[in-house]
N, C-alpha and C. Protein backbone atom coordinates (compact mmCIF):
# COMPACT_ATOMS: atom_id res chain seq x y z
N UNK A 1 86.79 85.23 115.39
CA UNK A 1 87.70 86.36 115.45
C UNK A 1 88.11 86.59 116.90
N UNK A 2 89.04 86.77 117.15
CA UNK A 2 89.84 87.32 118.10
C UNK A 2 89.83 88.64 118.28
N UNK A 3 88.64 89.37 119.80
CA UNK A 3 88.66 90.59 120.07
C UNK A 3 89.83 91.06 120.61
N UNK A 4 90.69 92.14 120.15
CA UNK A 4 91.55 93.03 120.45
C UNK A 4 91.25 94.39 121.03
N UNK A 5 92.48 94.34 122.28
CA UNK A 5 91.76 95.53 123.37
C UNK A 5 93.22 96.75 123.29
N UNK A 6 93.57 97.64 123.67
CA UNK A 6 94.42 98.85 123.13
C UNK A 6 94.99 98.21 124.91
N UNK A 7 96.12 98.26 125.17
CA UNK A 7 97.13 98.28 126.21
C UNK A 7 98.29 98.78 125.82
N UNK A 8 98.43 100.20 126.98
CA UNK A 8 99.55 100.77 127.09
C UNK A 8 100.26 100.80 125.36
N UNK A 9 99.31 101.32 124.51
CA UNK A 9 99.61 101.84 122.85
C UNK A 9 99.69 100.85 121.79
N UNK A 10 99.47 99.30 122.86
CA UNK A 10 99.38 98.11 121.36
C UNK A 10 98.29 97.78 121.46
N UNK A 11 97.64 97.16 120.46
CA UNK A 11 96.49 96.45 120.54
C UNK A 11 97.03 94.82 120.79
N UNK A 12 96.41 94.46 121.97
CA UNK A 12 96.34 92.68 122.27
C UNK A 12 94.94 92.03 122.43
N UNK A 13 95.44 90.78 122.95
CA UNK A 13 94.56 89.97 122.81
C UNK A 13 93.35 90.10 124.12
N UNK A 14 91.95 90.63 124.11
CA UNK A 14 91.66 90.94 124.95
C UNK A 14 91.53 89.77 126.41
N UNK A 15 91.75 88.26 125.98
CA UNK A 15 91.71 87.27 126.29
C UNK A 15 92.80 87.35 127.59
N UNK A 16 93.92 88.03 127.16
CA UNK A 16 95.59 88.08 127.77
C UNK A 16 95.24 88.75 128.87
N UNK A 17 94.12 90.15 129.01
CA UNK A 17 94.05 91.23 129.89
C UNK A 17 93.09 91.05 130.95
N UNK A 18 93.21 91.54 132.14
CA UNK A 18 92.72 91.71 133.37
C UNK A 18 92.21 93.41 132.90
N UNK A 19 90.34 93.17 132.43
CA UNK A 19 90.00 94.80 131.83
C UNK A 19 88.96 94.57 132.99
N UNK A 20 89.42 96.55 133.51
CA UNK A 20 88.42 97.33 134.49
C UNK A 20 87.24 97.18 134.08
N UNK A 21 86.32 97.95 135.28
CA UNK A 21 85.42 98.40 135.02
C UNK A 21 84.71 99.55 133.35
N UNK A 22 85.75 100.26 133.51
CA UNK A 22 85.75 101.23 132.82
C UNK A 22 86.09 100.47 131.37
N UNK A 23 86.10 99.22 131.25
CA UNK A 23 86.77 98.69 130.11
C UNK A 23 87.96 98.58 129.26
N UNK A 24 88.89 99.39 130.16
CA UNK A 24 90.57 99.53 129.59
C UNK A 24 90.67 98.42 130.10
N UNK A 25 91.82 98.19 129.32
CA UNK A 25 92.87 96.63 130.33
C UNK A 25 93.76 97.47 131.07
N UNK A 26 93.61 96.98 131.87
CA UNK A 26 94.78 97.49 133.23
C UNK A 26 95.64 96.33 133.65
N UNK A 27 95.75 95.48 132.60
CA UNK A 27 97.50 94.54 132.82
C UNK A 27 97.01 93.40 131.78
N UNK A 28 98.25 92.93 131.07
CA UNK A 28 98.42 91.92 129.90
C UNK A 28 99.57 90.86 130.51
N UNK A 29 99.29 89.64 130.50
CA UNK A 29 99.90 88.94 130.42
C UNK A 29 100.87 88.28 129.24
N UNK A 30 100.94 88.89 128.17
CA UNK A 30 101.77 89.04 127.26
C UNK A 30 102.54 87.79 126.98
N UNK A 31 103.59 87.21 125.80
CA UNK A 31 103.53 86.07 125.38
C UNK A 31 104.90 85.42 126.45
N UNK A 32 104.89 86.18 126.98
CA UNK A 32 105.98 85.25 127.88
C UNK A 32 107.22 85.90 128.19
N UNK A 33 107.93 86.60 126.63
CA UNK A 33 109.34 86.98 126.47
C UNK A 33 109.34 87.84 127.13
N UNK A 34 108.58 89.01 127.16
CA UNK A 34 109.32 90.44 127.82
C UNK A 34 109.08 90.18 129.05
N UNK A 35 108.51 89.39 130.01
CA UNK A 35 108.02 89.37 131.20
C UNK A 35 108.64 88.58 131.94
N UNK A 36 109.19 87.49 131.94
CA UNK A 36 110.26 86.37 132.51
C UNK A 36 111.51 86.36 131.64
N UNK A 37 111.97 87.32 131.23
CA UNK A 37 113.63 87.34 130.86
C UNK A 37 114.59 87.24 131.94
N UNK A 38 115.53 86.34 132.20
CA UNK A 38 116.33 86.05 133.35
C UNK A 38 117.00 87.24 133.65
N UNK A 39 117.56 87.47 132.72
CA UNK A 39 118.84 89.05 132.55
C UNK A 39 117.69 90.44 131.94
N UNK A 40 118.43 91.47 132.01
CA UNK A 40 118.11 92.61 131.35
C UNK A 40 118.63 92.58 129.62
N UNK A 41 119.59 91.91 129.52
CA UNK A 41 120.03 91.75 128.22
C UNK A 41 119.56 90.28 127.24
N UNK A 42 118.81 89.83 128.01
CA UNK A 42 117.68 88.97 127.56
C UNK A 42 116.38 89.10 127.31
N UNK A 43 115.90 90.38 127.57
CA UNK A 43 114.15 90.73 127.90
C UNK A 43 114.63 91.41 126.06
N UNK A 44 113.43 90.78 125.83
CA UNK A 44 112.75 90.98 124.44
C UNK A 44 111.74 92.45 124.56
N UNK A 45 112.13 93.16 124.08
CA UNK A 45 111.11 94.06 123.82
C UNK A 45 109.65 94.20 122.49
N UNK A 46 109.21 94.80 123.46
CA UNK A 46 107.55 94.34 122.46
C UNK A 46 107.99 95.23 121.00
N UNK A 47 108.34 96.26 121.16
CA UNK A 47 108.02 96.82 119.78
C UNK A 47 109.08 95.67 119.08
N UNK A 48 110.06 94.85 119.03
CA UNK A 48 110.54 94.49 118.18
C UNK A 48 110.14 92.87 118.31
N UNK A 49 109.46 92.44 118.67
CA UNK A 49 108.93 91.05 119.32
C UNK A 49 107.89 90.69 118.20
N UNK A 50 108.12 89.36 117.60
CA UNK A 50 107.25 88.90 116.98
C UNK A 50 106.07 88.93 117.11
N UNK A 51 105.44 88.20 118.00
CA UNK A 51 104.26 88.48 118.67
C UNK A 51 103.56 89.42 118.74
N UNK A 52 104.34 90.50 119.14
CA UNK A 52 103.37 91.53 119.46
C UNK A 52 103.24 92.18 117.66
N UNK A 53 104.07 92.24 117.29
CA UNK A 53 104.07 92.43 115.54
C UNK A 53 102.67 92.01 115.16
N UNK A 54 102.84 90.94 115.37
CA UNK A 54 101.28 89.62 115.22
C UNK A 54 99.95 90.06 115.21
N UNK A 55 99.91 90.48 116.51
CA UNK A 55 98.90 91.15 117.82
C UNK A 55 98.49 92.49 116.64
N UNK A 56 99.50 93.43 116.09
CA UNK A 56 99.83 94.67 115.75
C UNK A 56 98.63 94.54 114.18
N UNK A 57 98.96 93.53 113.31
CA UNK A 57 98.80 93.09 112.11
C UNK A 57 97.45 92.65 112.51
N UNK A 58 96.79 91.69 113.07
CA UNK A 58 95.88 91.32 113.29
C UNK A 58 94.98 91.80 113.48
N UNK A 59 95.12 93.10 114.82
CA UNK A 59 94.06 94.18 114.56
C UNK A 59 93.82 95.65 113.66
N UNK A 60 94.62 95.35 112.80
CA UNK A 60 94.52 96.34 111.73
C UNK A 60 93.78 95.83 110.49
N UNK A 61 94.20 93.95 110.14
CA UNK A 61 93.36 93.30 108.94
C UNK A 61 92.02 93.78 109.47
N UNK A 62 91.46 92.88 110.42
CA UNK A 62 90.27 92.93 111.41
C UNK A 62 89.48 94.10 111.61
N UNK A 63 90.41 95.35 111.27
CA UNK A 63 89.71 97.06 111.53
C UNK A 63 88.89 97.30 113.14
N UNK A 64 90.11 96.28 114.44
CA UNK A 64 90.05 96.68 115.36
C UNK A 64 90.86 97.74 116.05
N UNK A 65 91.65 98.64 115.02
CA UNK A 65 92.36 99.31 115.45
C UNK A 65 92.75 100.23 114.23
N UNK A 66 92.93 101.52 114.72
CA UNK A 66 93.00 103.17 113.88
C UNK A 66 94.45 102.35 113.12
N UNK A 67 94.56 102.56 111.66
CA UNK A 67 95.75 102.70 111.04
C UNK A 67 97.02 103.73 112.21
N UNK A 68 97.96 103.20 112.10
CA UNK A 68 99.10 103.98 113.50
C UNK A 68 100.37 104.07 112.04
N UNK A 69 100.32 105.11 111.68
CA UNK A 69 101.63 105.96 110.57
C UNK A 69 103.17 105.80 111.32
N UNK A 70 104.10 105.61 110.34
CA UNK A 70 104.66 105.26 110.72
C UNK A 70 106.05 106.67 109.98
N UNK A 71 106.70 107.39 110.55
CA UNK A 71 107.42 108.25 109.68
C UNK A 71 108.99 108.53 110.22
N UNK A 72 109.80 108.34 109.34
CA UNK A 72 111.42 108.68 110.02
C UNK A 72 111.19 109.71 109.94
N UNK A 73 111.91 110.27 111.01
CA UNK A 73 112.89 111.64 111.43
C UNK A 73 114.20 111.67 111.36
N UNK A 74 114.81 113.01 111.39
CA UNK A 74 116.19 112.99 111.37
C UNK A 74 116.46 113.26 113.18
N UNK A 75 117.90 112.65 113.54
CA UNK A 75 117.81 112.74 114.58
C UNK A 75 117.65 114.54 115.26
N UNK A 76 118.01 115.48 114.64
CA UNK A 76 117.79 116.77 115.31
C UNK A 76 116.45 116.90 115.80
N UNK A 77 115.62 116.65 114.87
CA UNK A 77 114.18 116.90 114.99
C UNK A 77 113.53 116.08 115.58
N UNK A 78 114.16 114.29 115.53
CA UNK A 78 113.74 113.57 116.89
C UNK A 78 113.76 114.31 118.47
N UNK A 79 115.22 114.19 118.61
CA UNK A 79 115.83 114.93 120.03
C UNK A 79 114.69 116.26 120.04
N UNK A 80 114.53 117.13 119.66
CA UNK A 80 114.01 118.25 119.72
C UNK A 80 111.80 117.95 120.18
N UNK A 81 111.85 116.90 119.35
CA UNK A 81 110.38 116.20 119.58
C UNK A 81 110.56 115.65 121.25
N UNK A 82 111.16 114.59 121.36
CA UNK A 82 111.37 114.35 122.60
C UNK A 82 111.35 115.07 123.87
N UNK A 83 112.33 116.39 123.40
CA UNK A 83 112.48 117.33 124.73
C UNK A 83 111.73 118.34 125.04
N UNK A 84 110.10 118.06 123.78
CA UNK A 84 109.00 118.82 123.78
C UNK A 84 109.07 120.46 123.71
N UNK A 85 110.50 120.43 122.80
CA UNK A 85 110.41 121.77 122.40
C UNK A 85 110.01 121.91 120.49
N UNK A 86 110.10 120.97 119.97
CA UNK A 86 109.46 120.96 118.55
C UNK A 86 108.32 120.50 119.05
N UNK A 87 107.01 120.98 118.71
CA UNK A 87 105.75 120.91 118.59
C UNK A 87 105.12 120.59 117.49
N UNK A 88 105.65 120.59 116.12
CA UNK A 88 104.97 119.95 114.56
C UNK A 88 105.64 119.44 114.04
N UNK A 89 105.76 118.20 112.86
CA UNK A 89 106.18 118.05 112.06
C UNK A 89 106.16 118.03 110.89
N UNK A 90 106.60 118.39 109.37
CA UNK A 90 106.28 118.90 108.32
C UNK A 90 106.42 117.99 107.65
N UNK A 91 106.00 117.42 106.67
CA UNK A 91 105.96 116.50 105.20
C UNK A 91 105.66 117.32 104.37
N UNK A 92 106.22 117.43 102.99
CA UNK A 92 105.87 117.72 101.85
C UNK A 92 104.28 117.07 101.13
N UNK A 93 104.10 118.78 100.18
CA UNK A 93 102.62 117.50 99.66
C UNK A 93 102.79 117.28 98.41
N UNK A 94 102.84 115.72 98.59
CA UNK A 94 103.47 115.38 96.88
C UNK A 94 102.13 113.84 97.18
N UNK A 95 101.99 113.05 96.17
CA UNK A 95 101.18 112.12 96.47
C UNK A 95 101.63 111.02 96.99
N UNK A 96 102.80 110.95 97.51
CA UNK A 96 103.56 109.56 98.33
C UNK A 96 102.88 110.07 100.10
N UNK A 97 102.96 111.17 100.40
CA UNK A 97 102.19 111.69 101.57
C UNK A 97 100.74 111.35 101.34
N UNK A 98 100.00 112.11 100.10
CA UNK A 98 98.71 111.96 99.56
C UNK A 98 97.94 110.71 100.66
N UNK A 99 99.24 109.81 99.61
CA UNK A 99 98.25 108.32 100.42
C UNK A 99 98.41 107.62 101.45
N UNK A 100 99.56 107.87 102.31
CA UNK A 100 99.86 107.95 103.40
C UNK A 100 98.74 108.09 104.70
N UNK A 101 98.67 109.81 103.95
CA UNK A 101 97.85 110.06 105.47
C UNK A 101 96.63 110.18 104.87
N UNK A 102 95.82 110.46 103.66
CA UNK A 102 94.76 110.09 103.33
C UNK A 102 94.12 108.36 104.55
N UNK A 103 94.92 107.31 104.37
CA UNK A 103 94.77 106.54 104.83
C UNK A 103 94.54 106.07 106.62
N UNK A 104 95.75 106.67 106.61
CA UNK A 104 95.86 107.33 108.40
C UNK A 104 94.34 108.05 108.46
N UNK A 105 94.02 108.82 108.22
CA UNK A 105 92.52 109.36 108.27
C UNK A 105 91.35 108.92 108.45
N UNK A 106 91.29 107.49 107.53
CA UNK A 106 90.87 106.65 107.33
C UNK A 106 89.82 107.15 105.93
N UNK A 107 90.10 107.91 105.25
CA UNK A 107 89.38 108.04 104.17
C UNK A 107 89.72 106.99 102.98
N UNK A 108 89.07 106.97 101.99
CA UNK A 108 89.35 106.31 100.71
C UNK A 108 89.83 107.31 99.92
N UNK A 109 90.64 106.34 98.73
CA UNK A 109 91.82 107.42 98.05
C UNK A 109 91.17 108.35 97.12
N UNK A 110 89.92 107.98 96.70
CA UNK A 110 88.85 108.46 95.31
C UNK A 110 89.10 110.07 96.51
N UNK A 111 89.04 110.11 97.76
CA UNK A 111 88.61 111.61 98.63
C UNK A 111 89.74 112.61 98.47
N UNK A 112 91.10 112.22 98.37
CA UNK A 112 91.99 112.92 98.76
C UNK A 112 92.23 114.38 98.04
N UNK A 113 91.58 114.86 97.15
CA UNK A 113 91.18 115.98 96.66
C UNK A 113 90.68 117.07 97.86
N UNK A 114 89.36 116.03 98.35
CA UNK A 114 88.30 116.96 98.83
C UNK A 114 89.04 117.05 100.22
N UNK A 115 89.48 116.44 100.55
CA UNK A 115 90.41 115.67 102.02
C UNK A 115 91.20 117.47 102.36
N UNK A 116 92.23 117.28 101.10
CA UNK A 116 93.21 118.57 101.36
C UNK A 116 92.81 119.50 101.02
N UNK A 117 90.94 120.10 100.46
CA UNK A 117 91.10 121.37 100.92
C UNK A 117 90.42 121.67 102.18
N UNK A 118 89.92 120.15 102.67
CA UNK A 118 89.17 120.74 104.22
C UNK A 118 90.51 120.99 104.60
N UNK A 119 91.64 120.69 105.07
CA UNK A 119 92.94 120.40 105.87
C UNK A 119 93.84 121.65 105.48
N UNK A 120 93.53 122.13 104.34
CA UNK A 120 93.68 123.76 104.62
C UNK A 120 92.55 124.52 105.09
N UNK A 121 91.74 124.66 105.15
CA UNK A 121 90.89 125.45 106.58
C UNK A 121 90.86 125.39 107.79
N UNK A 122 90.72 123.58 107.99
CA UNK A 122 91.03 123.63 109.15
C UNK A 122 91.48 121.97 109.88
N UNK A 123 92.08 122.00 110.52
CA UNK A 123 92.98 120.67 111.31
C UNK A 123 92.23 120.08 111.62
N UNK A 124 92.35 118.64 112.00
CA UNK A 124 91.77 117.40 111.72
C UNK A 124 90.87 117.85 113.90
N UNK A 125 90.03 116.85 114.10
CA UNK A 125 89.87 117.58 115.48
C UNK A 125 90.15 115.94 116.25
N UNK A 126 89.88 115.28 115.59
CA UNK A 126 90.36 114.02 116.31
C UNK A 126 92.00 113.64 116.03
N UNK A 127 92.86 113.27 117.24
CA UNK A 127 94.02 112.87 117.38
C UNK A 127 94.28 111.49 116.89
N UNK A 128 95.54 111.44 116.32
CA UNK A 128 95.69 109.80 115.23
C UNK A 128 97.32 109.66 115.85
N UNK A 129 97.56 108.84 116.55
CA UNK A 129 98.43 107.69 116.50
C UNK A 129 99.50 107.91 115.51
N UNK A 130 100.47 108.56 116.04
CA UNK A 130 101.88 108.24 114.84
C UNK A 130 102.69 108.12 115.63
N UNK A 131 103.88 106.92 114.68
CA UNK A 131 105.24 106.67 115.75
C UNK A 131 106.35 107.55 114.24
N UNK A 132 107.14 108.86 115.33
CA UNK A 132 108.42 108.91 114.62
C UNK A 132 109.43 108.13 115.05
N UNK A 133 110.46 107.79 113.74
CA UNK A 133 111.14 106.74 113.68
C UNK A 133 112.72 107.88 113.93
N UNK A 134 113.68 107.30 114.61
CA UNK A 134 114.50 107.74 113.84
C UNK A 134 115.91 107.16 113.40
N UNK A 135 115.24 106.92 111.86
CA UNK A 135 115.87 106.11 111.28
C UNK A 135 115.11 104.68 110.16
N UNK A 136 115.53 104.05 109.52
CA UNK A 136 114.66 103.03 109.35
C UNK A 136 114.42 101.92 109.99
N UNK A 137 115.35 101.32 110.84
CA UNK A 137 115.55 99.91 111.18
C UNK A 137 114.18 99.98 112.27
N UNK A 138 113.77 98.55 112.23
CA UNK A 138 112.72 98.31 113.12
C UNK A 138 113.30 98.54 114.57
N UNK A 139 114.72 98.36 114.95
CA UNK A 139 115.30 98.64 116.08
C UNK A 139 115.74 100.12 116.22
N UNK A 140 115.52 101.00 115.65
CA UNK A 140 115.88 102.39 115.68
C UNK A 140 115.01 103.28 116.85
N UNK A 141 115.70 104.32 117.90
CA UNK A 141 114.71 104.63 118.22
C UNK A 141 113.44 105.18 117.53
N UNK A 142 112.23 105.21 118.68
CA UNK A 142 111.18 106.01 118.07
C UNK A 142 110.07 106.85 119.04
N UNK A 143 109.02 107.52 119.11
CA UNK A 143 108.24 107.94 119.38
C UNK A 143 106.86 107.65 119.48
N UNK A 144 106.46 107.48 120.36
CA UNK A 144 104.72 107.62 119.37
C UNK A 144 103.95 108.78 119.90
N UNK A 145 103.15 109.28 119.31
CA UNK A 145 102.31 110.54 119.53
C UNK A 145 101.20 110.62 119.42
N UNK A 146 100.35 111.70 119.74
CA UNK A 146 98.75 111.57 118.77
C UNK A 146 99.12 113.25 118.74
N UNK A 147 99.10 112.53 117.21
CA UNK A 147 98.87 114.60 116.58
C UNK A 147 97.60 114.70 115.77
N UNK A 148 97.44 115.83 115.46
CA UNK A 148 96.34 116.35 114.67
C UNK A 148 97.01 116.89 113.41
N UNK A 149 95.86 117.00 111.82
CA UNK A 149 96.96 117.15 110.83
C UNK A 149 96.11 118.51 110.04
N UNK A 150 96.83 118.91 109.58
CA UNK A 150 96.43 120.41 108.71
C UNK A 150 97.61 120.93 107.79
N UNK A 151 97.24 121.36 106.33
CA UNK A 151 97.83 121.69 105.87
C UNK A 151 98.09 123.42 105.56
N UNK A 152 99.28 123.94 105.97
CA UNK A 152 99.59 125.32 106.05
C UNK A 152 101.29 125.32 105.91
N UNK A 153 101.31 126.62 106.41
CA UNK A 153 102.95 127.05 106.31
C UNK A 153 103.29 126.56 107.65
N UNK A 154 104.98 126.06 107.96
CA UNK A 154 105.48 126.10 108.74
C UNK A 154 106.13 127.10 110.18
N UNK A 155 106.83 126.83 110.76
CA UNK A 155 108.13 127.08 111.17
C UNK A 155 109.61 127.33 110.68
N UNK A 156 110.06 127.98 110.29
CA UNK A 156 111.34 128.17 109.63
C UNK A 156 112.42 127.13 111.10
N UNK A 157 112.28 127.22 112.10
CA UNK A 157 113.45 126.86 113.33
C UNK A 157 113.09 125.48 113.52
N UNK A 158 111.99 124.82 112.68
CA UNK A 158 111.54 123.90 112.76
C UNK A 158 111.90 122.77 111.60
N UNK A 159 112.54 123.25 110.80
CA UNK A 159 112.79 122.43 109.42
C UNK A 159 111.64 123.66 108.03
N UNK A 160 110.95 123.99 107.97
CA UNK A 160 109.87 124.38 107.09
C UNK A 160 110.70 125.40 106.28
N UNK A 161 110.42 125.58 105.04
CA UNK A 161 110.64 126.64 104.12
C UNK A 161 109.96 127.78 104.30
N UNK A 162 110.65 128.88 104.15
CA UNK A 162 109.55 130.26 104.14
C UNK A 162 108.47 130.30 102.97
N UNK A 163 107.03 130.48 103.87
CA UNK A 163 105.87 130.41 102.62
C UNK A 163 105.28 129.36 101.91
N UNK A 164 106.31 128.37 102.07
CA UNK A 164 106.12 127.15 101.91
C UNK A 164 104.69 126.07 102.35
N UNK A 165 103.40 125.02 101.57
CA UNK A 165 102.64 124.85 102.42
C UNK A 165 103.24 123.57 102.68
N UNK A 166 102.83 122.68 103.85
CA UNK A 166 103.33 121.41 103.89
C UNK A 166 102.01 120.71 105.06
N UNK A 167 102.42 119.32 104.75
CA UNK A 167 101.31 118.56 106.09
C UNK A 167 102.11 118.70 106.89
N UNK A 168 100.92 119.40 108.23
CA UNK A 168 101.53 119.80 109.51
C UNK A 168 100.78 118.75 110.65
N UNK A 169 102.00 118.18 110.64
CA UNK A 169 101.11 117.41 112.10
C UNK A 169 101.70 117.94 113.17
N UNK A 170 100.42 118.67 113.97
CA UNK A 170 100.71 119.18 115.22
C UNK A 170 100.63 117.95 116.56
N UNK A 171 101.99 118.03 117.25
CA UNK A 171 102.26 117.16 118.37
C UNK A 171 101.39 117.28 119.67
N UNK A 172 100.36 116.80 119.89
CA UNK A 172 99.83 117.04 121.18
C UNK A 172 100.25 116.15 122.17
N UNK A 173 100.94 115.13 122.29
CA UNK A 173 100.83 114.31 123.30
C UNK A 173 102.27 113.10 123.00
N UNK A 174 103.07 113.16 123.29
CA UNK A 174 103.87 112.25 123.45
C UNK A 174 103.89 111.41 124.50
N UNK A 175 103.90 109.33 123.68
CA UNK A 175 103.77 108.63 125.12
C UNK A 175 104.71 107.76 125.16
């Protein structure tokens, strides 16, 4: 097996990296494309780069790396995420979410009962890895974050219904 190390939000090959003391990698030599592109309109970018796709897949079979959710936005609520004035985002709870973030959690699906009534008392305390999309295409912009998740009422200025409960993933950290 091929150990995989977390750089700058992907998991690679720990083989590729020059890792500190402290055990982060502090530089990847990466498969070639994004790093020796002649032009700017030639450099391959990783999120859409085979390879790193590869890299991406590999340590998730392997369970060297947290499931990373993946969710479109509309662009208002992108822009508004970005300029770090939206702070949550809302999903409905229907069971297409259920298993979603049941999974993201890393629980098994037999839990997701017991799952959502801890998550109405109280929010998850460890931060999970989500990229908003906005849009579907693998080339669309996106985000990634680590939010925390709990289920309650919204924000009305935020997208949310009045009274309404929904999964709230609160935004702590955009990178």
């Amino acid at each position: 097996m091929v150990k995989m190390i977390e750089y700058e939000g992907e998991m690679v090959p720990e083989e590729c990296c020059t890792v500190a003391r402290d055990g982060i990698a502090d530089d990847f030599t990466g498969c070639g494309n994004c790093f020796f592109a002649d032009t700017e309109e030639n450099t391959v970018h990783c999120e859409s780069c085979i390879v790193n796709r590869i890299f991406q897949e590999y340590a998730k079979l392997t369970n060297q790396c947290d499931y990373i959710l993946t969710l479109p936005i509309k662009k208002k609520w992108f822009d508004m995420i970005l300029s770090g004035e939206k702070k949550e985002e809302y999903r409905e709870i229907k069971p297409y979410y259920d298993t979603r973030f049941i999974k993201w959690l890393g629980f098994p699906k037999s839990e997701v009962e017991d799952v959502k009534e801890l998550l109405k008392k109280q929010e998850t305390k460890k931060r999970h890895k989500i990229v908003f999309r906005n849009g579907y295409s693998r080339n669309a912009p996106s985000i990634t974050a680590n939010c925390t998740l709990s289920i309650r009422t919204g924000k009305e200025e935020w997208g949310a219904a009045a009274g309404k409960e929904y999964y709230v993933l609160k935004i702590h950290e955009i990178k």
